[in-house]
Structures are given as structure tokens and as C-alpha cells.
C-alpha atoms as a PDB file:
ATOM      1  CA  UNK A   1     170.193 110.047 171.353  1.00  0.00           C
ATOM      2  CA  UNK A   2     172.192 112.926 171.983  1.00  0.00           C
ATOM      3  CA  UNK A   3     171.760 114.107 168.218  1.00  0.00           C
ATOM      4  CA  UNK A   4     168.336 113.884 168.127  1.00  0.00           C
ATOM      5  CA  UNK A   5     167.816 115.756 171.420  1.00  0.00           C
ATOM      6  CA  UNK A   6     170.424 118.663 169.911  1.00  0.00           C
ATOM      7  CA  UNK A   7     167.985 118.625 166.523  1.00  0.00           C
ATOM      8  CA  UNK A   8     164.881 118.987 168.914  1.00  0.00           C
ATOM      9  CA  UNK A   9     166.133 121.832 171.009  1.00  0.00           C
ATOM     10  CA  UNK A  10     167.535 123.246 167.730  1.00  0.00           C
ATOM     11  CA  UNK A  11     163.330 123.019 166.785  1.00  0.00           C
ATOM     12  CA  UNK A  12     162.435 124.127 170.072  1.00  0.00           C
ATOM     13  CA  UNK A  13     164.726 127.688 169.617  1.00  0.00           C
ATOM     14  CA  UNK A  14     163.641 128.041 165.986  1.00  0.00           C
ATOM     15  CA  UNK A  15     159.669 127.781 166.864  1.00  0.00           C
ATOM     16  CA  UNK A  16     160.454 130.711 169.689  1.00  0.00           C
ATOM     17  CA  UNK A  17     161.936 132.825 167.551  1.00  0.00           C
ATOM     18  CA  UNK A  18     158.920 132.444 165.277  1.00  0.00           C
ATOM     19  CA  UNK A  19     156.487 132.843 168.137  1.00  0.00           C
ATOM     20  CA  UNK A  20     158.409 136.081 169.057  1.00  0.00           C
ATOM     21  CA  UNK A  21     157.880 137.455 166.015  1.00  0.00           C
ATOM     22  CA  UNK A  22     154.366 136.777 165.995  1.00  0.00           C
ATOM     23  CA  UNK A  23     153.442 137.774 169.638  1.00  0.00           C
ATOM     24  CA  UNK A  24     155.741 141.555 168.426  1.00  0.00           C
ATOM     25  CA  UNK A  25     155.239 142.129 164.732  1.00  0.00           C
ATOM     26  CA  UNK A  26     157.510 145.091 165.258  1.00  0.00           C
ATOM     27  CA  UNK A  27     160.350 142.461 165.809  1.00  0.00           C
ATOM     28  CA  UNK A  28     159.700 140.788 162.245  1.00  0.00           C
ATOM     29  CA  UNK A  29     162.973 139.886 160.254  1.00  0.00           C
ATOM     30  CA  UNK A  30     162.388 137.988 157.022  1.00  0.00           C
ATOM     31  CA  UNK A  31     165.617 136.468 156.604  1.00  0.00           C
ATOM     32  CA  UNK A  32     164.870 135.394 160.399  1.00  0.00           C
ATOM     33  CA  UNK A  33     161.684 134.391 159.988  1.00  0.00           C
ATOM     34  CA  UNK A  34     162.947 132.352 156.886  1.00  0.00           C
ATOM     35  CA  UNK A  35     165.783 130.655 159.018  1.00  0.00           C
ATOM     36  CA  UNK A  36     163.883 129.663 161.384  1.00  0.00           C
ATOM     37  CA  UNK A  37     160.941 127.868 159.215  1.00  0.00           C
ATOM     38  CA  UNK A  38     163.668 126.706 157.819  1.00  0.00           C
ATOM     39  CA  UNK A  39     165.705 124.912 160.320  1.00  0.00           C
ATOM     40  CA  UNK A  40     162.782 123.634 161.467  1.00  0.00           C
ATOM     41  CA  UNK A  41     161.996 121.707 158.243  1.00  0.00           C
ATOM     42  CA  UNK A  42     165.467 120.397 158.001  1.00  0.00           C
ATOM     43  CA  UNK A  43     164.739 118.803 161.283  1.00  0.00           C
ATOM     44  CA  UNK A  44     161.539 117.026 160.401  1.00  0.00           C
ATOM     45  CA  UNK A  45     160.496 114.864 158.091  1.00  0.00           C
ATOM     46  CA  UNK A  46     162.637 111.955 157.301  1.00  0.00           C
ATOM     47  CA  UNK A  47     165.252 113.431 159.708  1.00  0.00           C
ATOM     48  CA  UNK A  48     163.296 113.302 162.364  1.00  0.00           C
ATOM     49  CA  UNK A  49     161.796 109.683 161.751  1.00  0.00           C
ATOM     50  CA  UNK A  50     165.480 109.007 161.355  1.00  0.00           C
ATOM     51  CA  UNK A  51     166.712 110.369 164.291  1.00  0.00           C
ATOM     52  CA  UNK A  52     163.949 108.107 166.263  1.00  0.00           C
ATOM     53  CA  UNK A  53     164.190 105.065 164.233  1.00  0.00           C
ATOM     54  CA  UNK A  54     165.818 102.657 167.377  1.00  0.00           C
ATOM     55  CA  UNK A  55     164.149 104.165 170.871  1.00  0.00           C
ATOM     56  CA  UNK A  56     164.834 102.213 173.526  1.00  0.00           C
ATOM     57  CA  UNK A  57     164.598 103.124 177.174  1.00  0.00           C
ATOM     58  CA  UNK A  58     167.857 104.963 177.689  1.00  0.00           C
ATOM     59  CA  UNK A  59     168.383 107.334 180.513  1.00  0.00           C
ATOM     60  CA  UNK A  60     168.093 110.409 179.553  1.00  0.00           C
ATOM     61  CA  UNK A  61     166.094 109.267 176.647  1.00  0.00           C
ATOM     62  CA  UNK A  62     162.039 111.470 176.821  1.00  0.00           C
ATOM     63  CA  UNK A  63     161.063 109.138 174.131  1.00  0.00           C
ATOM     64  CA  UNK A  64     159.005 106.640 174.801  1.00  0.00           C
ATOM     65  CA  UNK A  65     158.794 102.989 172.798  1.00  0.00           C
ATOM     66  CA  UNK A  66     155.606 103.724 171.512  1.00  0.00           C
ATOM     67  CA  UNK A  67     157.159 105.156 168.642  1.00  0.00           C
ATOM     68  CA  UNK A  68     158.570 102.144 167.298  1.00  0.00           C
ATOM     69  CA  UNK A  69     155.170 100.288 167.695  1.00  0.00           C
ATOM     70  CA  UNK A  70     153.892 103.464 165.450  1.00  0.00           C
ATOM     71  CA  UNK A  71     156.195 104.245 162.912  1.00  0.00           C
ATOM     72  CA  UNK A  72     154.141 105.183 160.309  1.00  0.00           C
ATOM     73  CA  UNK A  73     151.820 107.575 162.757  1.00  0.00           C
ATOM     74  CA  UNK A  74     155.054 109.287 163.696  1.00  0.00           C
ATOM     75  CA  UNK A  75     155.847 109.621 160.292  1.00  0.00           C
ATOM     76  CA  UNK A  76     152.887 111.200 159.537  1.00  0.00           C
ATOM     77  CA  UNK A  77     153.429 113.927 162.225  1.00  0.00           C
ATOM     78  CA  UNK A  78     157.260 114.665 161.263  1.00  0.00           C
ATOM     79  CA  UNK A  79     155.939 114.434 157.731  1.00  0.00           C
ATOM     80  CA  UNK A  80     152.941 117.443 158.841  1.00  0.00           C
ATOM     81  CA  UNK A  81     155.761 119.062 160.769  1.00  0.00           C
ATOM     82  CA  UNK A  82     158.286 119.440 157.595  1.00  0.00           C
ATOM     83  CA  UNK A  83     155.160 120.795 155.466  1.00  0.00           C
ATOM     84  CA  UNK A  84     154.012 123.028 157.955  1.00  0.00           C
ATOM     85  CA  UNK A  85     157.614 124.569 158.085  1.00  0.00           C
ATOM     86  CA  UNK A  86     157.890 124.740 154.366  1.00  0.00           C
ATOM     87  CA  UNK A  87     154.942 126.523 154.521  1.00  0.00           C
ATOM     88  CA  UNK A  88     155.983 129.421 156.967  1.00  0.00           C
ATOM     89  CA  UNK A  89     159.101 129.502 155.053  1.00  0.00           C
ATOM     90  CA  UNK A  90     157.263 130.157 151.700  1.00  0.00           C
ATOM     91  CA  UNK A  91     155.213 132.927 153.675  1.00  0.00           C
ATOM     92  CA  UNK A  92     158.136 134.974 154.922  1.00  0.00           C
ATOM     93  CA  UNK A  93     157.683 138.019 153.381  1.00  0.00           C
ATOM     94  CA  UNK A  94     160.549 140.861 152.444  1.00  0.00           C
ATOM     95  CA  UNK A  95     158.379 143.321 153.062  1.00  0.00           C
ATOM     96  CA  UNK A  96     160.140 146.172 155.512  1.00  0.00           C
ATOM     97  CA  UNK A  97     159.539 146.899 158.799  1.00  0.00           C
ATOM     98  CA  UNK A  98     156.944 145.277 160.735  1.00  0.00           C
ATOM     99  CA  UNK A  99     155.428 141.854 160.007  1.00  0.00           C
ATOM    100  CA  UNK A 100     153.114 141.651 156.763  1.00  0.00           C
ATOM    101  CA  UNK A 101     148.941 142.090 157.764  1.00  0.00           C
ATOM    102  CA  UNK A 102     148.734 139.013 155.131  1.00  0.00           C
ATOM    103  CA  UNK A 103     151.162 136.893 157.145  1.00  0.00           C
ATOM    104  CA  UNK A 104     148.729 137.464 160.831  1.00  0.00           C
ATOM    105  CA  UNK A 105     145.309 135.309 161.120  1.00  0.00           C
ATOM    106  CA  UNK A 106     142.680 135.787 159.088  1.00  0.00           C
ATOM    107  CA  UNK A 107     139.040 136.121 159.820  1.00  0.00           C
ATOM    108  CA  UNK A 108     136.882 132.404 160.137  1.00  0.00           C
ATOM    109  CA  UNK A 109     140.736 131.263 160.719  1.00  0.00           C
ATOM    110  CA  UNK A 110     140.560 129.372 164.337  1.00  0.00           C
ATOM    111  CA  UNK A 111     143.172 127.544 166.103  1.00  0.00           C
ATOM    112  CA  UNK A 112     141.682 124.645 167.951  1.00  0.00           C
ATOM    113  CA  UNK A 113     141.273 120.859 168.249  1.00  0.00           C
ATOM    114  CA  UNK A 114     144.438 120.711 170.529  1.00  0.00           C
ATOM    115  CA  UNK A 115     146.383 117.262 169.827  1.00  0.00           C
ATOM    116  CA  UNK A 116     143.687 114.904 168.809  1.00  0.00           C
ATOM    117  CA  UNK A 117     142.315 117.683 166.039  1.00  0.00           C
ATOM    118  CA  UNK A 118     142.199 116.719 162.248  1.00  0.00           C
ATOM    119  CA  UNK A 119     144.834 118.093 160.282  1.00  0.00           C
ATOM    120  CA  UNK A 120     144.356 119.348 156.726  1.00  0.00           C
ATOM    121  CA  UNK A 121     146.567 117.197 154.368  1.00  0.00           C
ATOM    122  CA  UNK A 122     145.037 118.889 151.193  1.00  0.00           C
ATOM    123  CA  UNK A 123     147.601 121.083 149.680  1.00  0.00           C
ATOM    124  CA  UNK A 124     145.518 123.951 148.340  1.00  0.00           C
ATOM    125  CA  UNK A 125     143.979 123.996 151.900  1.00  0.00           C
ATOM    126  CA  UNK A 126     147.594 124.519 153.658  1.00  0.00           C
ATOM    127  CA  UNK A 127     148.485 127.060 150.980  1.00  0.00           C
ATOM    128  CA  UNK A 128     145.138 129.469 151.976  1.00  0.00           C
ATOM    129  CA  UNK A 129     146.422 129.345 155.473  1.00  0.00           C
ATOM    130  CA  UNK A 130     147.697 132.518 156.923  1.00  0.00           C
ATOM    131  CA  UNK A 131     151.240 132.280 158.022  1.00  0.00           C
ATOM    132  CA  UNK A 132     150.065 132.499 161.842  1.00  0.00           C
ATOM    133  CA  UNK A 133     147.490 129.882 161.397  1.00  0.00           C
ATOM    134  CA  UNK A 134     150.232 127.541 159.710  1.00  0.00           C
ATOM    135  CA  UNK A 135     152.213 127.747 162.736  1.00  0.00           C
ATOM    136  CA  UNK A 136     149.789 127.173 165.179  1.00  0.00           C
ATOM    137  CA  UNK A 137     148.774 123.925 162.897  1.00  0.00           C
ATOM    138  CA  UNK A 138     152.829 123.228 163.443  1.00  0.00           C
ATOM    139  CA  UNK A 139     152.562 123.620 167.215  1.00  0.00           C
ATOM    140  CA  UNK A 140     149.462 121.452 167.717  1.00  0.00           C
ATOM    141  CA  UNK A 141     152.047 119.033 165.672  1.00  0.00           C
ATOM    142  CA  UNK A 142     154.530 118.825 167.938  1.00  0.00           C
ATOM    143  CA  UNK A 143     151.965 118.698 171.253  1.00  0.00           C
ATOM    144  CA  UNK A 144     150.686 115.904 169.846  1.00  0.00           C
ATOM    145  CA  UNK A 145     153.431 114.157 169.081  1.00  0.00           C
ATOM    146  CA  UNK A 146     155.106 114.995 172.770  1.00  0.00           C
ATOM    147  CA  UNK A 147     151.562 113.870 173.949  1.00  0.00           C
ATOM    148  CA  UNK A 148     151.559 110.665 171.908  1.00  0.00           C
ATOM    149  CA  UNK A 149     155.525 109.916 172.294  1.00  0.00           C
ATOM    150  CA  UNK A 150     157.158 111.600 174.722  1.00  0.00           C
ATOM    151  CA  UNK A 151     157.648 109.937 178.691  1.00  0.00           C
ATOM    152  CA  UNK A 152     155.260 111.614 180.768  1.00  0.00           C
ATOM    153  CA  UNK A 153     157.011 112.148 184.387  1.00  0.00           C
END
């Protein structure tokens, strides 16, 4: 447990530096940017089914059993998550100075559907994706899978 909770704060840190850069384009590091994508795709994925693969109430524990009842709907969403990461990691840009315009939302690009939303799983659709948009699409990832699996107090 107390791996998997280091490898989610470790996710938690790398999507706010990310959301930093995004919120002040002035602020933009590619090598940063990079890091950060990719930590958070070394975390997901098979890692992260891995890390949940025997939940059990434990104190301490914010994960809730319904994870093991849906294994392969949670590895869907660490699956998305890992993808979505790749993605912003292929994005990062070594341009200089400031964040990339090509990197920010695009016009007709919307972030909604909050954690219930369909989630492209075409390829060629994630590639046309801005950068931004790709890591709002992670974001609504991980609120729905904190919706889904996590203990609600």
C-alpha cells in the first residue's frame, strides 16, 4: 500500500507541474514538461493495475474493493492514463521560451463530459489532440477513476 500511495502522489506532483505550465506558458520547460508526462506514464498502465492488484480494506488504504470486482474497467483507465501521458510527452516541444501556440487548445477543442464522458480510444483521434486538450482528457481519467475507486469520506 505504501508504494502505491508514493507512485500516486509521485502522479499527483507530476500532473501540477504540468498544470503550472499550462495555467503560465511563460513557465514552460520542455525537458520539464517531458519529465513530468513522463513519470506519469511510468506510473500507469500495468504499474498501476499492479500496484492495485490485492485491495483490501486496510487503514490508511483510499481504495476501495470495487476495484477488484472491476479489474478490467480499471485497467482500462490506467491503460487511458499511460496513453494520455505518452501523448503529452510526445507533444513537449524544444521550442525556447514560452510554451508552443500548437501545444495550447485548439478551436472546436472542448473539455467536458466530467467522469462518466466517452473517451476517444482511436489513435489518430488522440494524436490531433492539442497537448492541453490531452491533459485535460488525462485529468477527467483520474476523476473518474477516484470517483469510481477511491473511499468517499
Amino acid at each position: 500500500m505504501a508504494q502505491r500511495q508514493q507512485d500516486m502522489k509521485a502522479m499527483a506532483a507530476a500532473a501540477k507541474t504540468i498544470a503550472t505550465m499550462f495555467k503560465s506558458p511563460d513557465t514552460y520547460s520542455p525537458t520539464a514538461f517531458r519529465d513530468a508526462s513522463e513519470a506519469i506514464k511510468r506510473y500507469s498502465g500495468t504499474r498501476l493495475v499492479a500496484d492495485f492488484a490485492t485491495v483490501t480494506a486496510v487503514k490508511g488504504s483510499e481504495a476501495n474493493e470495487l476495484i477488484a470486482a472491476e479489474r478490467e474497467r480499471f485497467a482500462q483507465l490506467s491503460n487511458d492514463l499511460e496513453r494520455y501521458a505518452e501523448g503529452l510527452a510526445d507533444a513537449a516541444s524544444d521550442s525556447p521560451g514560452s510554451m508552443p501556440n500548437e501545444m495550447r487548445m485548439r478551436m472546436g477543442e472542448q473539455v467536458s463530459g466530467g467522469p462518466l464522458a466517452k473517451r476517444p480510444r482511436n489513435e489518430s483521434n488522440r494524436a490531433a489532440m492539442s497537448a492541453e486538450h490531452t491533459f485535460h482528457m488525462m485529468l477527467e481519467t483520474c476523476t473518474s477513476c477516484h470517483a469510481r475507486y477511491r473511499v468517499r469520506d
